[in-house]
N, C-alpha and C. Protein backbone atom coordinates (compact mmCIF):
# COMPACT_ATOMS: atom_id res chain seq x y z
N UNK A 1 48.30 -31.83 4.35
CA UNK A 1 48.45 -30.76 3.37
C UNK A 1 47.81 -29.47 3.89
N UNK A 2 46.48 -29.15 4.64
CA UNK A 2 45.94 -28.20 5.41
C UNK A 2 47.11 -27.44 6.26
N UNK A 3 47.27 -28.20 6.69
CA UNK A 3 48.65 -27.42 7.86
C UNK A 3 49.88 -26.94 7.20
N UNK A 4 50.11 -27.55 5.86
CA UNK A 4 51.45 -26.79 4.89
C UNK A 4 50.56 -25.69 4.73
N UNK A 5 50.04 -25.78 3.80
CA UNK A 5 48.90 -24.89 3.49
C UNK A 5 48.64 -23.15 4.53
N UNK A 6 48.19 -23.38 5.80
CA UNK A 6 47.91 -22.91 6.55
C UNK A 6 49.28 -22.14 6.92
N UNK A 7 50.61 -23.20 7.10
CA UNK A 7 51.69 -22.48 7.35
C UNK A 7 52.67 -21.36 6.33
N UNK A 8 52.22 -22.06 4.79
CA UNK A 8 52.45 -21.41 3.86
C UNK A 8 51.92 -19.43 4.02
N UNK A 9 50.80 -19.99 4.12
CA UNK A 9 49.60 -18.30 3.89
C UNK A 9 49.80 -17.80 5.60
N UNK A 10 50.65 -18.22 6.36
CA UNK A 10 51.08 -17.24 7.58
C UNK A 10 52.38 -17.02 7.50
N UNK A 11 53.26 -17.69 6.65
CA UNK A 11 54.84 -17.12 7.14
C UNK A 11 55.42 -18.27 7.35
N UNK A 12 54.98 -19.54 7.60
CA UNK A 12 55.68 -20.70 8.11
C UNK A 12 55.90 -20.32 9.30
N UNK A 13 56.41 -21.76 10.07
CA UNK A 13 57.25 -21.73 11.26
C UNK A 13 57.37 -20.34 11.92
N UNK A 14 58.68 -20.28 11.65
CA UNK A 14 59.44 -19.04 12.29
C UNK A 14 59.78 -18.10 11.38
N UNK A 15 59.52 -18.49 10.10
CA UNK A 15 59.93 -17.29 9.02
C UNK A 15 59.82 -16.14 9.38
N UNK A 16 58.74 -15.49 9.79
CA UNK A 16 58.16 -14.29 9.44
C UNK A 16 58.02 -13.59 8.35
N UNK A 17 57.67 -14.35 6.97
CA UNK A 17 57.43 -14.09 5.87
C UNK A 17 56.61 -14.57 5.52
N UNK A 18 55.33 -13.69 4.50
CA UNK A 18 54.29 -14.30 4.29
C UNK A 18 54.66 -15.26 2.66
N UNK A 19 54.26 -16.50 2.59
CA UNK A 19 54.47 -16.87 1.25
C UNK A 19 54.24 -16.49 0.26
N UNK A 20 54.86 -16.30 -0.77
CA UNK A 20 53.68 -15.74 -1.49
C UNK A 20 52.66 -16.57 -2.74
N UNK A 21 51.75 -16.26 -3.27
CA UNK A 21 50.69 -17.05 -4.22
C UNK A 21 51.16 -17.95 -5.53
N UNK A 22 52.32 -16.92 -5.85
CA UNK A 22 52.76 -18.25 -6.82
C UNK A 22 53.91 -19.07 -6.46
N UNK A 23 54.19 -19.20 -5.19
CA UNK A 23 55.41 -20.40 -4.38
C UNK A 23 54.01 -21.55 -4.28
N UNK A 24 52.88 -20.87 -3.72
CA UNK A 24 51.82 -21.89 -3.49
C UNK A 24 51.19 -22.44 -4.55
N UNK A 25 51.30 -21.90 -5.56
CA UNK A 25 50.71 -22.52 -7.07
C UNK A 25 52.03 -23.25 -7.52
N UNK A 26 52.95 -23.10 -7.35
CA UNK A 26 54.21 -23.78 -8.04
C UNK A 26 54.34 -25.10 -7.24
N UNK A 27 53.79 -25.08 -5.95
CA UNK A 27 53.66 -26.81 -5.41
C UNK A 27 52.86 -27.43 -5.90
N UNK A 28 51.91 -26.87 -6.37
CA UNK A 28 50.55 -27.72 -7.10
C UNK A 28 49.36 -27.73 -6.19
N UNK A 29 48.94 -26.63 -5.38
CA UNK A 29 48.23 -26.64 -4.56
C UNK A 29 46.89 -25.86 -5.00
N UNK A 30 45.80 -26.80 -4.93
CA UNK A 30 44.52 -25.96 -5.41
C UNK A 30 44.26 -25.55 -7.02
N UNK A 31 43.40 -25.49 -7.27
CA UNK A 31 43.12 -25.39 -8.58
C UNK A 31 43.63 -23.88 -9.46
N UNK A 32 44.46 -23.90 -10.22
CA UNK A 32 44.78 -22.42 -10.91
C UNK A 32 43.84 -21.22 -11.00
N UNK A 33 43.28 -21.91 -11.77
CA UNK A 33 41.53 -21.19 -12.03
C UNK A 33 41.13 -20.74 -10.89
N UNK A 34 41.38 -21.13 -9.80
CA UNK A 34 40.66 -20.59 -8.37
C UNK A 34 41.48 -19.33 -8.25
N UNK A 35 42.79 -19.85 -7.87
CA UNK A 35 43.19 -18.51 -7.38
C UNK A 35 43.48 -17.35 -8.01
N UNK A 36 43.50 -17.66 -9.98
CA UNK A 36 43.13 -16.20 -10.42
C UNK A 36 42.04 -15.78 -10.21
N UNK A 37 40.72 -16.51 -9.97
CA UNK A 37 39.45 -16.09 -9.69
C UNK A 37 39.31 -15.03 -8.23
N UNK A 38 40.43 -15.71 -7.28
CA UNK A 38 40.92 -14.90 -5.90
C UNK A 38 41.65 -13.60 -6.91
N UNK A 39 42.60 -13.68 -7.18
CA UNK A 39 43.00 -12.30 -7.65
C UNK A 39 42.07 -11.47 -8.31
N UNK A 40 41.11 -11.68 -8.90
CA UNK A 40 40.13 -11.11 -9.68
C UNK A 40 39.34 -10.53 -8.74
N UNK A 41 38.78 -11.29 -8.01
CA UNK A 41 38.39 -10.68 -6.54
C UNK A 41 38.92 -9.53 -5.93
N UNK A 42 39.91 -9.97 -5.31
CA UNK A 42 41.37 -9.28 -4.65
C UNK A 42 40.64 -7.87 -5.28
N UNK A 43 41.28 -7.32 -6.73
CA UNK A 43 41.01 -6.29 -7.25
C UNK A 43 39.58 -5.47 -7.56
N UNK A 44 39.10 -6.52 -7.72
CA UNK A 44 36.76 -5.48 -7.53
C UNK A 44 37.17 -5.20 -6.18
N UNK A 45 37.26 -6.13 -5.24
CA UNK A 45 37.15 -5.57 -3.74
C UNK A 45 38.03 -4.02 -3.67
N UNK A 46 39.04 -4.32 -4.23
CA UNK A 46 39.81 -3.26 -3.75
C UNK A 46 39.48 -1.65 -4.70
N UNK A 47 38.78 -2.00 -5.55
CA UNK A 47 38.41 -1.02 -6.40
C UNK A 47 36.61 -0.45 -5.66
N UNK A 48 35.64 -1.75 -5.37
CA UNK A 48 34.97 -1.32 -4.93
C UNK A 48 34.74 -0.52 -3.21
N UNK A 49 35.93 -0.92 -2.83
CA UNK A 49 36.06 -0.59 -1.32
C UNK A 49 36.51 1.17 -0.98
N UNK A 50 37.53 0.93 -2.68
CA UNK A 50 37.77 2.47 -2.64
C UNK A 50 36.56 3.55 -2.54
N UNK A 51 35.63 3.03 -3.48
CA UNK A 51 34.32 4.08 -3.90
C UNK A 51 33.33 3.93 -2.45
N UNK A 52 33.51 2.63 -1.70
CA UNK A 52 32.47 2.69 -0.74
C UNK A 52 32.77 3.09 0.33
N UNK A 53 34.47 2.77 0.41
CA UNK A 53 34.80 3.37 2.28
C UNK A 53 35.96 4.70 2.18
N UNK A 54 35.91 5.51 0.79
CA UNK A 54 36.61 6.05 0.93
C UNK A 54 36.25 7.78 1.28
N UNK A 55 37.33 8.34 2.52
CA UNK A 55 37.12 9.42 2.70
C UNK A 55 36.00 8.66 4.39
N UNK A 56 35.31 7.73 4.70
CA UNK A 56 34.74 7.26 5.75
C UNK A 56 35.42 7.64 6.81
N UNK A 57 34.77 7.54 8.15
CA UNK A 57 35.71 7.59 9.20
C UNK A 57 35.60 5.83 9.97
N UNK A 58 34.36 5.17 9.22
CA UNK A 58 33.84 3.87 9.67
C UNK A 58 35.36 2.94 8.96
N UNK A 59 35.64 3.42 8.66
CA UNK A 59 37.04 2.19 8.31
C UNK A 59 36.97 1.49 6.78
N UNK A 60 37.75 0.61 6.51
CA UNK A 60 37.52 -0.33 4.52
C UNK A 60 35.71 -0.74 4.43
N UNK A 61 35.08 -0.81 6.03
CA UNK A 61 33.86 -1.39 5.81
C UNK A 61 33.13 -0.39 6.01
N UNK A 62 33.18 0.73 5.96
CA UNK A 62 31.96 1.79 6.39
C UNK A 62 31.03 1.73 5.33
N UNK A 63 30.97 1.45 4.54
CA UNK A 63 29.53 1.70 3.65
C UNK A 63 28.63 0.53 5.08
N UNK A 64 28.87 -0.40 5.38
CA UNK A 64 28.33 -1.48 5.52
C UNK A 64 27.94 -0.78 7.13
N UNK A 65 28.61 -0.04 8.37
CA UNK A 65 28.21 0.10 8.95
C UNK A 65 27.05 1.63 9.05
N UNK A 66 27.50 2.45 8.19
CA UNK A 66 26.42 3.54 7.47
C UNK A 66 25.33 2.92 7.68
N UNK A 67 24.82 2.20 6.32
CA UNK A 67 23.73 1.19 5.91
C UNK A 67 23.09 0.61 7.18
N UNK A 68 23.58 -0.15 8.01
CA UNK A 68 23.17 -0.64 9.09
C UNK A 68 22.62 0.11 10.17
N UNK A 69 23.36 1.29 10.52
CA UNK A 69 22.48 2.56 11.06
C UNK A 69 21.75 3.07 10.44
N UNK A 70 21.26 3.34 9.77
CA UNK A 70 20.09 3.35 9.28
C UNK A 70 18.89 2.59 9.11
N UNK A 71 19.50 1.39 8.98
CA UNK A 71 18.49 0.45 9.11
C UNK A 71 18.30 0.15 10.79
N UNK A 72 18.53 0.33 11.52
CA UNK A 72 18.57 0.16 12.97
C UNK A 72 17.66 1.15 13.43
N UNK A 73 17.32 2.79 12.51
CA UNK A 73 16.14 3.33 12.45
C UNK A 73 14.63 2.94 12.83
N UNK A 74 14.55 1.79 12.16
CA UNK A 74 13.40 1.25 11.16
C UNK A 74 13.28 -0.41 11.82
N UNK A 75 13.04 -0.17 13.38
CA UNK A 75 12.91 -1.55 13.94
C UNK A 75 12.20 -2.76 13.54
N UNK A 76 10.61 -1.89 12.99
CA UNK A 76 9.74 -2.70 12.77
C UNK A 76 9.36 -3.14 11.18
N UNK A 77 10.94 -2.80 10.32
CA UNK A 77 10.74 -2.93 8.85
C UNK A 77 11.16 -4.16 8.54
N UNK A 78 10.66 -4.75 8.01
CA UNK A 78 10.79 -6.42 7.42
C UNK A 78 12.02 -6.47 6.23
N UNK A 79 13.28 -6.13 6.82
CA UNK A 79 14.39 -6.26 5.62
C UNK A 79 14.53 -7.53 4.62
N UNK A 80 13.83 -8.27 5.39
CA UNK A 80 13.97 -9.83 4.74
C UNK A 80 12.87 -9.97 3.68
N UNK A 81 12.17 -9.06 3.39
CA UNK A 81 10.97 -9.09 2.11
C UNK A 81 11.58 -8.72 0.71
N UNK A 82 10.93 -9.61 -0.43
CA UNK A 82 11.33 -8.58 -1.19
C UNK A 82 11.50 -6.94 -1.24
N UNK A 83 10.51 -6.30 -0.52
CA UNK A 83 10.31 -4.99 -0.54
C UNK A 83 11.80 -4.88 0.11
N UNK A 84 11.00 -4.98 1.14
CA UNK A 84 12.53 -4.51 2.10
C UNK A 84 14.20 -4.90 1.50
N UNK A 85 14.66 -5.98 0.90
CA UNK A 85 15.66 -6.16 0.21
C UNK A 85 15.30 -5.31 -1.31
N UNK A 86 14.68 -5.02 -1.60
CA UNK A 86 15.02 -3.62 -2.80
C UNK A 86 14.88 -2.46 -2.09
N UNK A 87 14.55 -2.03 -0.75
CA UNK A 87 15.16 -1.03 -0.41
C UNK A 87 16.32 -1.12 0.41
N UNK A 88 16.55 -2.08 0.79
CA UNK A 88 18.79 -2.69 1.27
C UNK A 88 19.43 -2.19 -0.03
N UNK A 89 19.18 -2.97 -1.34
CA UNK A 89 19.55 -2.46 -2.39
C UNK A 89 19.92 -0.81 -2.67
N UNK A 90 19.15 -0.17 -3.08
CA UNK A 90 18.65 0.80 -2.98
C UNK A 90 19.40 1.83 -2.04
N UNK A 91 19.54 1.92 -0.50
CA UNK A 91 20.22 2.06 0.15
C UNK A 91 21.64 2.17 -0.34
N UNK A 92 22.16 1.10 -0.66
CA UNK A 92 23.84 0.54 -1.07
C UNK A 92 23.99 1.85 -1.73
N UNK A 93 23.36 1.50 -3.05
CA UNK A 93 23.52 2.47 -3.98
C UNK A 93 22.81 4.01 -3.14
N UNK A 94 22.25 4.85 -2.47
CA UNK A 94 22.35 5.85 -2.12
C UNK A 94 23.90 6.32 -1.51
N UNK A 95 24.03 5.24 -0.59
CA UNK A 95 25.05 5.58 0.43
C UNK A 95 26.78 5.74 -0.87
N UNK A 96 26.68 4.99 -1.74
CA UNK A 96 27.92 5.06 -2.56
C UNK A 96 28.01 6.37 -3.47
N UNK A 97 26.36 6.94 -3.51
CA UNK A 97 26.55 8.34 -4.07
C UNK A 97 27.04 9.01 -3.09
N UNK A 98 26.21 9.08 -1.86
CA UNK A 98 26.54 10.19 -0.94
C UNK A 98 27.97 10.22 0.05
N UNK A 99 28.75 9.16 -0.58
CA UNK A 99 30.18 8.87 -0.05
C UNK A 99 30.72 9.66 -0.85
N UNK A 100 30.68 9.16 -2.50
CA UNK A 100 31.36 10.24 -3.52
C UNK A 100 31.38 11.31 -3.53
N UNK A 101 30.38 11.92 -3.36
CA UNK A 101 29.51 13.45 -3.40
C UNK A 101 30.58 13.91 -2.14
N UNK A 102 30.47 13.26 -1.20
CA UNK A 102 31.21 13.91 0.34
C UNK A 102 32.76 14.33 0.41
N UNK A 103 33.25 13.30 -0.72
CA UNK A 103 34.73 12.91 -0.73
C UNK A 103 35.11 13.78 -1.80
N UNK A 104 34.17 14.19 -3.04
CA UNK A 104 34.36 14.89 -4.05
C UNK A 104 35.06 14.43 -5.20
N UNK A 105 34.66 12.97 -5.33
CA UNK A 105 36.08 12.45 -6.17
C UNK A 105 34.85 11.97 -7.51
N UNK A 106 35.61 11.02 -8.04
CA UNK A 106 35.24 10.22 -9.01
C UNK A 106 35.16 8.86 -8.94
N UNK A 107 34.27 8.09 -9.08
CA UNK A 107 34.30 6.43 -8.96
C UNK A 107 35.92 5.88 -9.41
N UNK A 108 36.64 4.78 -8.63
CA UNK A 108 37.42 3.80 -9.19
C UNK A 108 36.76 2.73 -10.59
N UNK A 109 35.40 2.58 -10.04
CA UNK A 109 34.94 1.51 -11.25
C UNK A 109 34.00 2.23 -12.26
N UNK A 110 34.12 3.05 -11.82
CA UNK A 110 33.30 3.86 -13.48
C UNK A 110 31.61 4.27 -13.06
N UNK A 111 31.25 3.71 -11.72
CA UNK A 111 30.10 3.78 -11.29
C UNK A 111 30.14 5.46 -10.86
N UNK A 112 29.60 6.34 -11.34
CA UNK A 112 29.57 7.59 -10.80
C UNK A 112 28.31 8.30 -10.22
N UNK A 113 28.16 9.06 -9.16
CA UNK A 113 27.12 9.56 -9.23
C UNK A 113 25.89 9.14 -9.85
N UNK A 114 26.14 9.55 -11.06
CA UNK A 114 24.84 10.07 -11.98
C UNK A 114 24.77 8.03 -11.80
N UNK A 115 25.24 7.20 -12.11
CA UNK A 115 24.94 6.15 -12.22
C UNK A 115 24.56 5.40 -11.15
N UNK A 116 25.13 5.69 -10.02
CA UNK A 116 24.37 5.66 -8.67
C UNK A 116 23.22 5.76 -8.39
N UNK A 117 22.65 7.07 -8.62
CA UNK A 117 21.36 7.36 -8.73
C UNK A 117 20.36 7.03 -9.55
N UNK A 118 21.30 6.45 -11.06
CA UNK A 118 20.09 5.61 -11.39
C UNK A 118 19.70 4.28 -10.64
N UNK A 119 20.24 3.91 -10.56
CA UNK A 119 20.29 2.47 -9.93
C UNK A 119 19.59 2.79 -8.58
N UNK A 120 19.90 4.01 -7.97
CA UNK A 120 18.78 3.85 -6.85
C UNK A 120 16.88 4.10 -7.62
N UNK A 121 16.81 4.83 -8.89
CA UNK A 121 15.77 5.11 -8.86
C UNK A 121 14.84 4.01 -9.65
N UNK A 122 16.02 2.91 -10.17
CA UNK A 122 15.84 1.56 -10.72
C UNK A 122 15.18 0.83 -9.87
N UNK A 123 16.00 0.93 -8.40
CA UNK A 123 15.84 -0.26 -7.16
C UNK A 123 14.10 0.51 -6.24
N UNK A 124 14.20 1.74 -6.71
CA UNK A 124 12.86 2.69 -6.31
C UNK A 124 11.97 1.99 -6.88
N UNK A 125 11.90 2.04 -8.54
CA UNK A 125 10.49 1.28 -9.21
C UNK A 125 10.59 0.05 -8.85
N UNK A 126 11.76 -0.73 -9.10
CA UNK A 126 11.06 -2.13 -8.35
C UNK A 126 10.65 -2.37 -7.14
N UNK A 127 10.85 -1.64 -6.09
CA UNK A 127 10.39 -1.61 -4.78
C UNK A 127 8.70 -1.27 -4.58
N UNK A 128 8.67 -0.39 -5.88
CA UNK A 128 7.04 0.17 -5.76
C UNK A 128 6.26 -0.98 -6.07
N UNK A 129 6.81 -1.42 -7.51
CA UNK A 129 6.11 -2.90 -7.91
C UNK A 129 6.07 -3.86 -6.63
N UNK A 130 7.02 -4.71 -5.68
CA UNK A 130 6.92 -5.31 -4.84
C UNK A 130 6.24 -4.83 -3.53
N UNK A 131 6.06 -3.47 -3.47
CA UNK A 131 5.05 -3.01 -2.58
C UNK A 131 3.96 -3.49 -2.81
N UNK A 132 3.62 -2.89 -4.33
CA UNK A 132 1.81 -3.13 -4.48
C UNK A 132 1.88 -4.74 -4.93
N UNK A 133 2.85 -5.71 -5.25
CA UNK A 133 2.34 -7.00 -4.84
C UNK A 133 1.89 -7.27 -3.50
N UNK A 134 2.91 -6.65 -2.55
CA UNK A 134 2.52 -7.11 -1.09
C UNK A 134 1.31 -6.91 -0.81
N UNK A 135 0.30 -5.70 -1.07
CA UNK A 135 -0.32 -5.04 -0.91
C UNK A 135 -1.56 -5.88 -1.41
N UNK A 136 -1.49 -6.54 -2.41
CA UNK A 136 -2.30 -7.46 -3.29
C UNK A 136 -2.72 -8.66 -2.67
N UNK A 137 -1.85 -8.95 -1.76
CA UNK A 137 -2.18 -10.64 -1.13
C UNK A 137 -3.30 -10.44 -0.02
N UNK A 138 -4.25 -11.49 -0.35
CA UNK A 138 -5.67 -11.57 0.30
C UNK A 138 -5.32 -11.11 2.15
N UNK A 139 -5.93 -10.23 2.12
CA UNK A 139 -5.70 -9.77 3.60
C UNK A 139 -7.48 -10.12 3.91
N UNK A 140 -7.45 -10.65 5.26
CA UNK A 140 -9.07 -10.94 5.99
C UNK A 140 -9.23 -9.80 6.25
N UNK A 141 -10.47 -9.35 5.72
CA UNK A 141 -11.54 -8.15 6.00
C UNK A 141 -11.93 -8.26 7.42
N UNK A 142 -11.27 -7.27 7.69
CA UNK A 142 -11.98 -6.92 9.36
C UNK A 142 -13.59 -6.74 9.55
N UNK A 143 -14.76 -6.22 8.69
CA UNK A 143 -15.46 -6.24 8.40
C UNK A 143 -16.31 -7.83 8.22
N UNK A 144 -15.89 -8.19 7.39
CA UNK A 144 -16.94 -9.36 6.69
C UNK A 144 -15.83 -10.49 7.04
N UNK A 145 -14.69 -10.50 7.64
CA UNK A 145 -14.25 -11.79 7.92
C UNK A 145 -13.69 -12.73 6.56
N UNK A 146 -14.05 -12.23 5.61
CA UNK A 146 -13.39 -12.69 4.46
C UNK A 146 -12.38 -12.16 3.70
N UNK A 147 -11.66 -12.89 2.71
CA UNK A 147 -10.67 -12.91 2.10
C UNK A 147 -10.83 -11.75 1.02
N UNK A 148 -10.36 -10.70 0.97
CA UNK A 148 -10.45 -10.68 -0.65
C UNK A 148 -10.78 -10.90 -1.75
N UNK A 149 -11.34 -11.09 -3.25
CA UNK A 149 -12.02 -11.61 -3.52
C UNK A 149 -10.76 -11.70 -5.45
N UNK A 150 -9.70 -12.59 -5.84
CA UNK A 150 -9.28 -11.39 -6.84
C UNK A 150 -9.48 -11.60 -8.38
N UNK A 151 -9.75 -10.77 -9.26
CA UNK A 151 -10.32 -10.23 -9.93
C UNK A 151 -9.62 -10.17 -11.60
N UNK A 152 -10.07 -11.49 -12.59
CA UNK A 152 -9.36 -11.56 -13.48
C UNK A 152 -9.67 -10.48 -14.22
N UNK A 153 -10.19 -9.95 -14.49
CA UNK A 153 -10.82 -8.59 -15.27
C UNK A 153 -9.97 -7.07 -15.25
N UNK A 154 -9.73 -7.25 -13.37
CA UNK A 154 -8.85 -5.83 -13.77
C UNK A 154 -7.72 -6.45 -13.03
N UNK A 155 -7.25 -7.20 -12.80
CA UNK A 155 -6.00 -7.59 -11.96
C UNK A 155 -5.79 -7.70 -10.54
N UNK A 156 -7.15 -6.73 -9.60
CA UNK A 156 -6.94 -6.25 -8.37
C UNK A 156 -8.28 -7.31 -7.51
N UNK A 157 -7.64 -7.07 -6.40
CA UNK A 157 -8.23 -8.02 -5.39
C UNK A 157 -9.53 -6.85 -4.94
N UNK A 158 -10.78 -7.48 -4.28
CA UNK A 158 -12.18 -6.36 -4.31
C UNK A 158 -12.24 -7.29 -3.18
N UNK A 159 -12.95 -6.75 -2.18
CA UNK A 159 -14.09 -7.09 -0.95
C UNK A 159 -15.12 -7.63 -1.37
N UNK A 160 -15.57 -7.79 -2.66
CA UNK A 160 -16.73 -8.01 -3.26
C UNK A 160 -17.02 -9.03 -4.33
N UNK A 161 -18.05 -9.69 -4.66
CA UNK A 161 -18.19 -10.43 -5.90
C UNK A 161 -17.71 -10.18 -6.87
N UNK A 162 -17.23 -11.11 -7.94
CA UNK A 162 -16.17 -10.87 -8.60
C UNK A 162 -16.84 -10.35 -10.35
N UNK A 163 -18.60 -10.58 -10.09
CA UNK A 163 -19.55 -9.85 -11.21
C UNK A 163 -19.68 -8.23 -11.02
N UNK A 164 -19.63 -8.06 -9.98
CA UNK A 164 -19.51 -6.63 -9.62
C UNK A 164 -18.23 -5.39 -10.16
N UNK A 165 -16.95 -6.29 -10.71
CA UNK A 165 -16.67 -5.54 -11.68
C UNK A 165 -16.89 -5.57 -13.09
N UNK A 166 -17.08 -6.25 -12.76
CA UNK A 166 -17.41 -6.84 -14.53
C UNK A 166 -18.69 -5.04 -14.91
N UNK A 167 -19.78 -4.63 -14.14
CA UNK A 167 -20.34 -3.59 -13.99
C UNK A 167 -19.37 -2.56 -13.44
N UNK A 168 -18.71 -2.21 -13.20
CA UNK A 168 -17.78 -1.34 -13.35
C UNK A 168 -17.79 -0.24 -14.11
């Protein structure tokens, strides 16, 4: 069935015609539900591809190679952190304003500008929050060789005994 399948979604044989989706649903192939879920797809992609690669010279995928130069900047940035994946985030959404803005148009999906930019300044505060978690985890004191010390009282990690804020 793979190889009907396979020959179906190229043209068959020698046809040179591509099959089309409901000859392949009318054999009974694959679950219904799937492949409207593919058409549903089909269309975000093609709606979101408009707003991200359009007016590009990078091709249907240029948001994606944009993004990546930029990040190719920033050798020694840990994209794989939370931090760093809310500023990937973050990114997305800059680069889909500054596509629009370039092209002069209007979103396909209703995402515009102004909504762009919230969402970057959304993916901004959570990035700050996951900063100052990072920032929070017991780092060894170059000094005293110890840990951090942290601090139910005010929330924050001290170099110091943990009565010492309590006097504060």
């Amino acid at each position: 069935m793979g190889d009907e399948i396979s020959k179906a979604m190229s043209g068959g044989a020698n046809t040179g015609q591509t099959e089309n989706l409901e000859s392949i649903l009318n054999r009974g192939y694959g679950d219904p539900r799937f492949y409207n879920l593919l058409r549903k797809m089909a269309i975000l992609h093609g709606s979101k591809n408009k707003d991200y690669a359009q007016g590009g010279k990078q091709g249907h995928l240029g948001n994606f190679t944009r993004v990546s130069a930029i990040k190719k900047l920033y050798p020694g940035f840990d994209w794989s952190s939370p931090f760093g994946t809310a500023i990937d985030y973050m990114l997305k959404q800059l680069d889909a304003a500054m596509i629009l803005y370039s092209v002069g148009r209007q979103s396909v999906t209703g995402e515009n500008i102004p909504e762009r930019l919230q969402d970057v300044a959304i993916y901004s505060g959570i990035a700050t929050l996951l900063w100052q978690d990072e920032q929070m985890v017991p780092k060894i004191n170059a000094k005293s060789e110890r840990a951090p010390i942290f601090c139910d009282i005010c929330g924050y990690f001290h170099p110091f005994q943990i009565e010492q804020c309590r006097k504060l």
